[in-house]
Protein backbone atom coordinates (compact mmCIF):
# COMPACT_ATOMS: atom_id res chain seq x y z
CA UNK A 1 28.37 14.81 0.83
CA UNK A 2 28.12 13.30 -2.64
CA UNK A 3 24.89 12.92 -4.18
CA UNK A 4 24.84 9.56 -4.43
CA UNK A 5 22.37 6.54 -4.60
CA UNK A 6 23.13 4.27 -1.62
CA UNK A 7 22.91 0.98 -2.83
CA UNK A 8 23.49 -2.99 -0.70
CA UNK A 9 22.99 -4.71 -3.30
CA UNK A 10 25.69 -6.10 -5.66
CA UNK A 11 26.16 -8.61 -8.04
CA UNK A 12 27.80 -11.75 -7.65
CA UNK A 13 31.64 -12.45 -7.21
CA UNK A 14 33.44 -10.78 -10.00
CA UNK A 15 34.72 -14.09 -11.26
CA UNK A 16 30.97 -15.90 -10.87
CA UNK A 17 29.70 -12.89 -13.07
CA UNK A 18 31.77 -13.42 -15.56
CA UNK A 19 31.37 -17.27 -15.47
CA UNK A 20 27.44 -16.44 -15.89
CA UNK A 21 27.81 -13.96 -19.01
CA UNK A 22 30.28 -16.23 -20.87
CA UNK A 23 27.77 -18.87 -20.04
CA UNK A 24 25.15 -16.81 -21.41
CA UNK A 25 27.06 -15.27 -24.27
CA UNK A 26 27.79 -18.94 -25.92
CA UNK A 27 24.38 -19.67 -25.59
CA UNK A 28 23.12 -16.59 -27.40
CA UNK A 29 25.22 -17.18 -30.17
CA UNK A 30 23.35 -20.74 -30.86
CA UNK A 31 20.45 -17.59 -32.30
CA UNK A 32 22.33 -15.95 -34.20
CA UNK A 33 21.60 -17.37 -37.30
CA UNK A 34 18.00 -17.20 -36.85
CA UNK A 35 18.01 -13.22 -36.95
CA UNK A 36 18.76 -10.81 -39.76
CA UNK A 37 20.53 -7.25 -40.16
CA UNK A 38 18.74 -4.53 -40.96
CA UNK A 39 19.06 -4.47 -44.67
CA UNK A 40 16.17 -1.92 -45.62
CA UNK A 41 19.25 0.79 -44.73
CA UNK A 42 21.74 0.03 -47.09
CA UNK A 43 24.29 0.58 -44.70
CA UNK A 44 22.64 -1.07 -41.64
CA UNK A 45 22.88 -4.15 -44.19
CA UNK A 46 26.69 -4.39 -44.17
CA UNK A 47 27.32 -5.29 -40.19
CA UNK A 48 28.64 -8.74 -39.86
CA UNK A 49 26.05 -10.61 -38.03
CA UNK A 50 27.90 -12.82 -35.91
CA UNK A 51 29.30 -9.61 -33.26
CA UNK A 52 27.86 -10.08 -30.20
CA UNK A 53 29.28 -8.48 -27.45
CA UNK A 54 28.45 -7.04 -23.67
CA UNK A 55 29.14 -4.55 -21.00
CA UNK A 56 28.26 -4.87 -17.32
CA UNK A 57 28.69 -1.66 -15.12
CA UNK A 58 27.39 -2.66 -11.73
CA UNK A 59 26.77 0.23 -9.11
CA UNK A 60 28.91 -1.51 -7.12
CA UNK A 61 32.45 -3.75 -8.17
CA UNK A 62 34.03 -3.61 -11.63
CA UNK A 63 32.64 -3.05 -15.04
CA UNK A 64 32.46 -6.52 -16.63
CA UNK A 65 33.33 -5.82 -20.71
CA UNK A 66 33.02 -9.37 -23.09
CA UNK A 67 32.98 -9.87 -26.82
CA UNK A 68 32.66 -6.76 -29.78
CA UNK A 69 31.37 -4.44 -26.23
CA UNK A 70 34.01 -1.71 -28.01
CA UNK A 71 32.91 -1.92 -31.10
CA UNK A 72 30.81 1.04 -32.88
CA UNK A 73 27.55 1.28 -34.23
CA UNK A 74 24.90 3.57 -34.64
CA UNK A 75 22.05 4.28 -32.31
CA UNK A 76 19.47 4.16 -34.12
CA UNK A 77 16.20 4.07 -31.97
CA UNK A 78 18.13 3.87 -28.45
CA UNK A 79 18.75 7.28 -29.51
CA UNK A 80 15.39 8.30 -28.53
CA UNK A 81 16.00 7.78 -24.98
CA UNK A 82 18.20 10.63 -25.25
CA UNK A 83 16.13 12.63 -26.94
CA UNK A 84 13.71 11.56 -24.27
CA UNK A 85 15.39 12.97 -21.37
CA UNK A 86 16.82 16.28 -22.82
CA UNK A 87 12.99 16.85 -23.52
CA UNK A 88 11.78 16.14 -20.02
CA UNK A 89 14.40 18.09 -18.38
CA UNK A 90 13.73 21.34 -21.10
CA UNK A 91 10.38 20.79 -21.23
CA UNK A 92 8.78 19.47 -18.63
CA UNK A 93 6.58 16.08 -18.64
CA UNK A 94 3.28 17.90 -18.98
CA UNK A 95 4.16 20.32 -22.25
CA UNK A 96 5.65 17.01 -23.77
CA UNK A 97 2.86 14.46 -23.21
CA UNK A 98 0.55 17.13 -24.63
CA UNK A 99 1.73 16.17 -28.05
CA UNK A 100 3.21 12.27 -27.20
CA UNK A 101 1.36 9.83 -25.29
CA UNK A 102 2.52 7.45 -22.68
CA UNK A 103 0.88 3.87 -23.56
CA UNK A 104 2.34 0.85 -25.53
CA UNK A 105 1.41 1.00 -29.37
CA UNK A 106 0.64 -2.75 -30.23
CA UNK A 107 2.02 -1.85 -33.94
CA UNK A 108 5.74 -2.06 -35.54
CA UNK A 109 7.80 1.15 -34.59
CA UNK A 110 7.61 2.51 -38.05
CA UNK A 111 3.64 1.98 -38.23
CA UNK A 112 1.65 5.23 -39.21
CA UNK A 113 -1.74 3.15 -38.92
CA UNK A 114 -2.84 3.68 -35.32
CA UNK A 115 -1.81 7.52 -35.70
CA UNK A 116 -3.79 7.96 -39.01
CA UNK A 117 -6.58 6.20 -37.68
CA UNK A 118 -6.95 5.99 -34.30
CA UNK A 119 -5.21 8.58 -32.59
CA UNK A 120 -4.46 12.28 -32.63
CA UNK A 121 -0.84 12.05 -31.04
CA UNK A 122 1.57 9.47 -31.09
CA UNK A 123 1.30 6.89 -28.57
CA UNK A 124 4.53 7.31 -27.21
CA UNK A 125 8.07 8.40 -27.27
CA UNK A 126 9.60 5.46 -27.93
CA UNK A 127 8.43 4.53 -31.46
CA UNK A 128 9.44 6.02 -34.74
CA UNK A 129 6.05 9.09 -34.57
CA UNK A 130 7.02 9.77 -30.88
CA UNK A 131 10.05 10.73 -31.57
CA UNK A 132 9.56 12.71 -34.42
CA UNK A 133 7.38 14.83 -32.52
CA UNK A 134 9.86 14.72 -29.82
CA UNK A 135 12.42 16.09 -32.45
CA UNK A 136 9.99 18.73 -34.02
CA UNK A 137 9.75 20.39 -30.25
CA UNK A 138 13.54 19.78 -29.17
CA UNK A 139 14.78 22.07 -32.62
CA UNK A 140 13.38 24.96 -31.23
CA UNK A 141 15.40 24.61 -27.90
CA UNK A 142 18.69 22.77 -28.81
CA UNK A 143 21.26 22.31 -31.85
CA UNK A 144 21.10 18.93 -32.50
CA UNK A 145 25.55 20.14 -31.43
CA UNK A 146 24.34 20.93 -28.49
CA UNK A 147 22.51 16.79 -28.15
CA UNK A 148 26.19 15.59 -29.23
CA UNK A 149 27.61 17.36 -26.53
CA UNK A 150 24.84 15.82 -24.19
CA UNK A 151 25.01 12.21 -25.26
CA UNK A 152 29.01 12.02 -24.57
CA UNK A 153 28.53 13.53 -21.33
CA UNK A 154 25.79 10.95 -20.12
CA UNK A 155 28.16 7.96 -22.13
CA UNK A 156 31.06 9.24 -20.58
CA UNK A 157 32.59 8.77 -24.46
CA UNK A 158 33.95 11.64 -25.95
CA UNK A 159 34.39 9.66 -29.20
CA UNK A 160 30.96 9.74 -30.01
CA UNK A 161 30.36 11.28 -33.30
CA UNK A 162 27.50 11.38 -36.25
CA UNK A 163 28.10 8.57 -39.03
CA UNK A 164 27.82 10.65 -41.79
CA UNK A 165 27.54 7.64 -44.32
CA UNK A 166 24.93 6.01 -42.41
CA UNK A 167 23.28 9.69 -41.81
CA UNK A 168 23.15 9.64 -46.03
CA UNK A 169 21.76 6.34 -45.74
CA UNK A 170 19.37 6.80 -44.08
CA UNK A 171 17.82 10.39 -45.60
CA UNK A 172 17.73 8.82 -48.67
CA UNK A 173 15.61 5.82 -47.70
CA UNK A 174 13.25 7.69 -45.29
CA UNK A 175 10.04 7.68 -47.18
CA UNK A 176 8.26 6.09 -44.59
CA UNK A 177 9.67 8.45 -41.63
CA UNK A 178 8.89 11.47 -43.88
CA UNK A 179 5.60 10.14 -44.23
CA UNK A 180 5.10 10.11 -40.90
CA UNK A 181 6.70 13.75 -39.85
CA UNK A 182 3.85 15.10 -42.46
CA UNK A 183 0.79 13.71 -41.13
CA UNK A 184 2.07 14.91 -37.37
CA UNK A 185 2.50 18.39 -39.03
CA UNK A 186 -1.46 17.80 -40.40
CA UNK A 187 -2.52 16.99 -36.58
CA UNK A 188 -0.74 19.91 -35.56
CA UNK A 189 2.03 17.87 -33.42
CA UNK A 190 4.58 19.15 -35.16
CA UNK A 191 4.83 23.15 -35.34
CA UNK A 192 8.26 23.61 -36.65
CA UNK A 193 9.65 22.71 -39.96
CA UNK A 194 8.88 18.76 -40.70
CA UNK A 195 12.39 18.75 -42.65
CA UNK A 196 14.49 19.84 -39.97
CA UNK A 197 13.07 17.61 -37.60
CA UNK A 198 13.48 14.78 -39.44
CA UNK A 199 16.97 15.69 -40.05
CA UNK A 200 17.35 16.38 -36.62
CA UNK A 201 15.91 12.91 -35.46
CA UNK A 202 18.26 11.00 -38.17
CA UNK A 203 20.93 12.50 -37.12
CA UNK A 204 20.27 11.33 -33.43
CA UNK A 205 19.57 7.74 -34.96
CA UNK A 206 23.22 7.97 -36.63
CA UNK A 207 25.68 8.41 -33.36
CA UNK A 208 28.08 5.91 -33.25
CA UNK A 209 28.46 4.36 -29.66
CA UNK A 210 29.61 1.10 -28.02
CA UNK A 211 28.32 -1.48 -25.84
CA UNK A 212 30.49 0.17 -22.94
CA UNK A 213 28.94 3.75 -23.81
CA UNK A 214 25.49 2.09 -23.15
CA UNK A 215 26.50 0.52 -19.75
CA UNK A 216 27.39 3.98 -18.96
CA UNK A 217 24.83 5.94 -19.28
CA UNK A 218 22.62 2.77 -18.19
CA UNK A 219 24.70 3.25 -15.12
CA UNK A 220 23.28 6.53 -14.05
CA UNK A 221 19.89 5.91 -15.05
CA UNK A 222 19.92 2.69 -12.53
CA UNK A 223 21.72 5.63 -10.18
CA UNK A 224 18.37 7.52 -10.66
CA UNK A 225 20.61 10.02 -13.03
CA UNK A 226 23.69 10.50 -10.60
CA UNK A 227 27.04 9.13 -11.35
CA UNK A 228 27.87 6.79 -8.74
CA UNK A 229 31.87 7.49 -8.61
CA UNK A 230 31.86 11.08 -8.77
CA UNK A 231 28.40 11.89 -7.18
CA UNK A 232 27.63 14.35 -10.04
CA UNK A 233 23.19 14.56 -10.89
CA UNK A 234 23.13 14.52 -14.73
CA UNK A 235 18.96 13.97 -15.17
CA UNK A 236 16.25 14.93 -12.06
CA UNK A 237 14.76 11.68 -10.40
CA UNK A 238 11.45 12.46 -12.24
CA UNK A 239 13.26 12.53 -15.21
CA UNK A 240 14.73 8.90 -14.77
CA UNK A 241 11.76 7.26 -13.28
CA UNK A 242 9.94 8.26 -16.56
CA UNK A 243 12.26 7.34 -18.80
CA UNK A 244 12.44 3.75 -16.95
CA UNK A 245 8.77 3.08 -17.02
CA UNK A 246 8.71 4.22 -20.85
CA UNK A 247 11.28 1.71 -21.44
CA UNK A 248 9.66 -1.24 -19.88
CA UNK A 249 6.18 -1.00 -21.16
CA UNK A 250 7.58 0.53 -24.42
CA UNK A 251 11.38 -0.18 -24.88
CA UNK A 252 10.69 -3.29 -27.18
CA UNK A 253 8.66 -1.86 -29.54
CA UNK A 254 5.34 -4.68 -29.93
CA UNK A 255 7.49 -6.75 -28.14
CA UNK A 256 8.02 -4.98 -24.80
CA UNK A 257 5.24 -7.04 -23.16
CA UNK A 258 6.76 -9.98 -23.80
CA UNK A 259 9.68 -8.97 -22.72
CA UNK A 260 9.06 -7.73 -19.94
CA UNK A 261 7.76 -10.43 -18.55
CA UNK A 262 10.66 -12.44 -19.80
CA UNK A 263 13.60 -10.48 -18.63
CA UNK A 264 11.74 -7.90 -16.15
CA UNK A 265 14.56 -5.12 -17.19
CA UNK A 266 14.28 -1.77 -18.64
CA UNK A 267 15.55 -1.73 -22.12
CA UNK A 268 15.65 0.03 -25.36
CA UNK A 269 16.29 -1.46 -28.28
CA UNK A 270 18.04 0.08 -31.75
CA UNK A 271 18.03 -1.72 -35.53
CA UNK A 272 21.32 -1.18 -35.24
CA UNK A 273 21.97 -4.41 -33.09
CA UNK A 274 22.07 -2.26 -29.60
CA UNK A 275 20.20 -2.83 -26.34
CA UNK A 276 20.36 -0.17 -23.69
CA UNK A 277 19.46 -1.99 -20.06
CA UNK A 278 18.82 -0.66 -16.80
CA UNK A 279 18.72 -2.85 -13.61
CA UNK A 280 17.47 -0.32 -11.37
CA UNK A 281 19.87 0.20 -8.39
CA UNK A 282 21.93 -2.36 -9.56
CA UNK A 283 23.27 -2.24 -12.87
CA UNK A 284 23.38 -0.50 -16.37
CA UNK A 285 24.34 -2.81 -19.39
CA UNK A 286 24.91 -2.29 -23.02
CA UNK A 287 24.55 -4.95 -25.59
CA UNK A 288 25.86 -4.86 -29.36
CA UNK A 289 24.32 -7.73 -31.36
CA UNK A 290 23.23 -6.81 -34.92
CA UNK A 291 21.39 -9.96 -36.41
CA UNK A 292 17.66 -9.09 -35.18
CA UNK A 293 14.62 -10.75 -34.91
CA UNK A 294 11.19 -10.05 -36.12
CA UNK A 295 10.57 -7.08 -34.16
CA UNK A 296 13.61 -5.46 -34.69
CA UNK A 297 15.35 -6.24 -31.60
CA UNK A 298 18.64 -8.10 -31.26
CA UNK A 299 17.80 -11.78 -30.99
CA UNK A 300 21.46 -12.72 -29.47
CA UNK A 301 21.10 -9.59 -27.09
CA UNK A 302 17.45 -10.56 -25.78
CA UNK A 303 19.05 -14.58 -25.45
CA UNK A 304 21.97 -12.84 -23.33
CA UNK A 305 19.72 -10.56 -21.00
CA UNK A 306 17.14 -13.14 -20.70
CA UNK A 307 19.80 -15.44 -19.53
CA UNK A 308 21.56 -13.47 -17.13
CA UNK A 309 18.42 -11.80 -15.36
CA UNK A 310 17.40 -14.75 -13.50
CA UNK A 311 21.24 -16.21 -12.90
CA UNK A 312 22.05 -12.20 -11.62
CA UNK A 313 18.63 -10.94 -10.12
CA UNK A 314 19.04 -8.26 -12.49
CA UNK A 315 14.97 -7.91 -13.09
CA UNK A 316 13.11 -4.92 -11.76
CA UNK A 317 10.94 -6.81 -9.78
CA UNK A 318 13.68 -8.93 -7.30
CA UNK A 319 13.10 -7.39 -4.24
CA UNK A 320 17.13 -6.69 -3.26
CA UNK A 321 16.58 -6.32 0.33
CA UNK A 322 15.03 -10.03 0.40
CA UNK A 323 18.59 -11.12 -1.12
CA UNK A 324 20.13 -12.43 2.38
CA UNK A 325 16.83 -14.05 3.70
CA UNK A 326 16.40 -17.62 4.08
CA UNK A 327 14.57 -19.65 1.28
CA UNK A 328 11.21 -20.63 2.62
CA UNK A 329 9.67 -23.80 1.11
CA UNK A 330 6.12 -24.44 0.12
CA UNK A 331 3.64 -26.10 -1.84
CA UNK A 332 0.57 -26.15 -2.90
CA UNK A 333 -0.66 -29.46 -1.47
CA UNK A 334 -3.00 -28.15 1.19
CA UNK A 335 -4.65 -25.70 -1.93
CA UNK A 336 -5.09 -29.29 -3.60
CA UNK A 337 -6.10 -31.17 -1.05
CA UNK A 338 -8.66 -28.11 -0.40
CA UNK A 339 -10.06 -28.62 -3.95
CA UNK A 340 -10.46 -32.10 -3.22
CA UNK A 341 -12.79 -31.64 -0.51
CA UNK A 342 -15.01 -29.50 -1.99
CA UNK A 343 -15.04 -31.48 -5.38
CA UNK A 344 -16.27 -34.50 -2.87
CA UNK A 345 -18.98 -32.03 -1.11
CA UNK A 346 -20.30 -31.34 -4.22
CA UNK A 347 -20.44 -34.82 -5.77
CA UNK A 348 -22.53 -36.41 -1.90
């Protein structure tokens, strides 16, 4: 019997979905021009600003593709999710979390404050020190070959391949990163050469992908790591339900609060203009937009998720068994009228 997540739930008429996300797409777009590309990499600096584009992979129906969705970019921090994973299922969640924490930073991904100051280990694997020290304990157990090989098996994209001139990029305007890799080699996070693991997690950062590559790997995370066609277990269900709590209370970088209570999905964002998103048992969705907001996440691709969550149900916390039942309505007149009572009591 395939290994397979048994899901009810599905989204809307293929047609209605659409409707929604062209909706939603035309909308983003109005944001655009209130966003930037990431500039401080040279070659981050030359996207054109005005892609937007988006692929839908429910667990159930057809994948829903719209816009620049096949158009390639790098990585850049979704990359760490990868990273993540590999290191949870080599590792083991208690050797990593020795040397990463699991809490949200507060501070820009690239900050070194709260690690020079405040803390001994990085606060978590989803920021720019995180995954460093994710990096410095993954050389000793994989060629970063053998994390190619990896991420176009779990994107189902065998086209995926290291962008050498955004690699050079990159390396050559790193001071902060480098920076950062040294003082987690002072606190003894890092045990293996700081170079190579820099190099290592750069070259991660630099993998070209699409929007559709996202929304496939997305897929089987929402599949809690099993491909829902074939039935095949790529990650362990501890694996995935880590990885999706990580990426909701730290996906958006000192944003992911907000977020989260805006669009209630797990996501991970990249400067690169990409959004990985996982509905959890219902869909996986990849977003390319590359003008960003102050945070560093995709302003279109946060207008486009945010819009669609609601219209969809796509947020973690819509109950999907309650989708059939009748809508109850209420108000809070008797709680008022209660109030009034007691504000009379008081005043006699």
């Amino acid at each position: 019997m395939p290994n397979t997540l048994h899901v009810d739930y599905e989204l809307k008429t293929h047609d209605e979905t659409v409707k929604i996300v062209e909706e939603a797409m035309a909308s983003a777009r109005q944001v655009i021009p209130q966003g930037a590309v990431a500039d401080y990499i040279p070659e981050l600096g030359k996207a054109d600003p005005e892609k937007l584009g988006i692929c839908i992979y429910p667990l159930q129906g057809d994948m829903i593709s719209l816009g620049d969705c096949n158009e390639r970019f790098t990585m850049q921090s979704i990359s760490k999710v990868f990273s993540l994973c590999i290191a949870l299922e080599l590792l083991g969640a208690e050797k990593l979390f020795s040397k990463v924490g699991a809490e949200p930073s507060g501070e820009a991904f690239n900050s070194l404050v709260e690690l020079d100051l405040n803390s001994n280990k990085p606060y978590n694997p989803l920021i720019n020190s995180g995954a460093i020290a994710v990096a410095g304990m993954l050389i000793e157990e994989v060629s970063f070959h053998d994390m190619l090989r990896f991420t176009r098996e779990l994107c189902d994209d065998a086209d995926i391949q290291l962008n050498k001139t955004v690699y050079e990029s990159e390396m050559k305007t790193c001071s902060r990163n480098r920076a950062i890799a040294y003082l987690l080699e002072s606190k003894n996070i890092i045990e293996s050469d700081v170079e190579d693991a820099l190099r290592f997690y750069t070259k991660m950062c630099s993998l070209d992908v699409t929007a559709e590559s996202l929304a496939r790997f997305a897929n089987r995370l929402a599949n809690d790591g099993v491909g829902n066609i074939s039935g095949k277990r790529y990650l362990s269900s501890e694996t995935v339900r880590i990885v999706k709590t990580l990426m909701l209370t730290c996906g958006m970088y000192d944003g992911s609060g907000t977020y989260a209570v805006e669009v209630g999905i797990p996501t991970k964002s990249g400067v690169g203009g990409g959004l990985l998103a996982v509905s959890d048992k219902r869909a996986g969705i990849g977003v390319f937009g590359p003008s960003l907001d102050e945070k560093g996440n995709s302003i279109a691709g946060c207008r486009l998720l945010r819009e669609i969550a609601d219209k969809l149900r796509l947020s973690l916390f819509y109950d999907t068994d309650l989708l059939a039942a009748a809508k109850i309505e209420y108000s809070l007149n008797g709680f008022q009228r209660h109030r009034q009572e007691e504000t009379a009591k008081s005043n006699d």
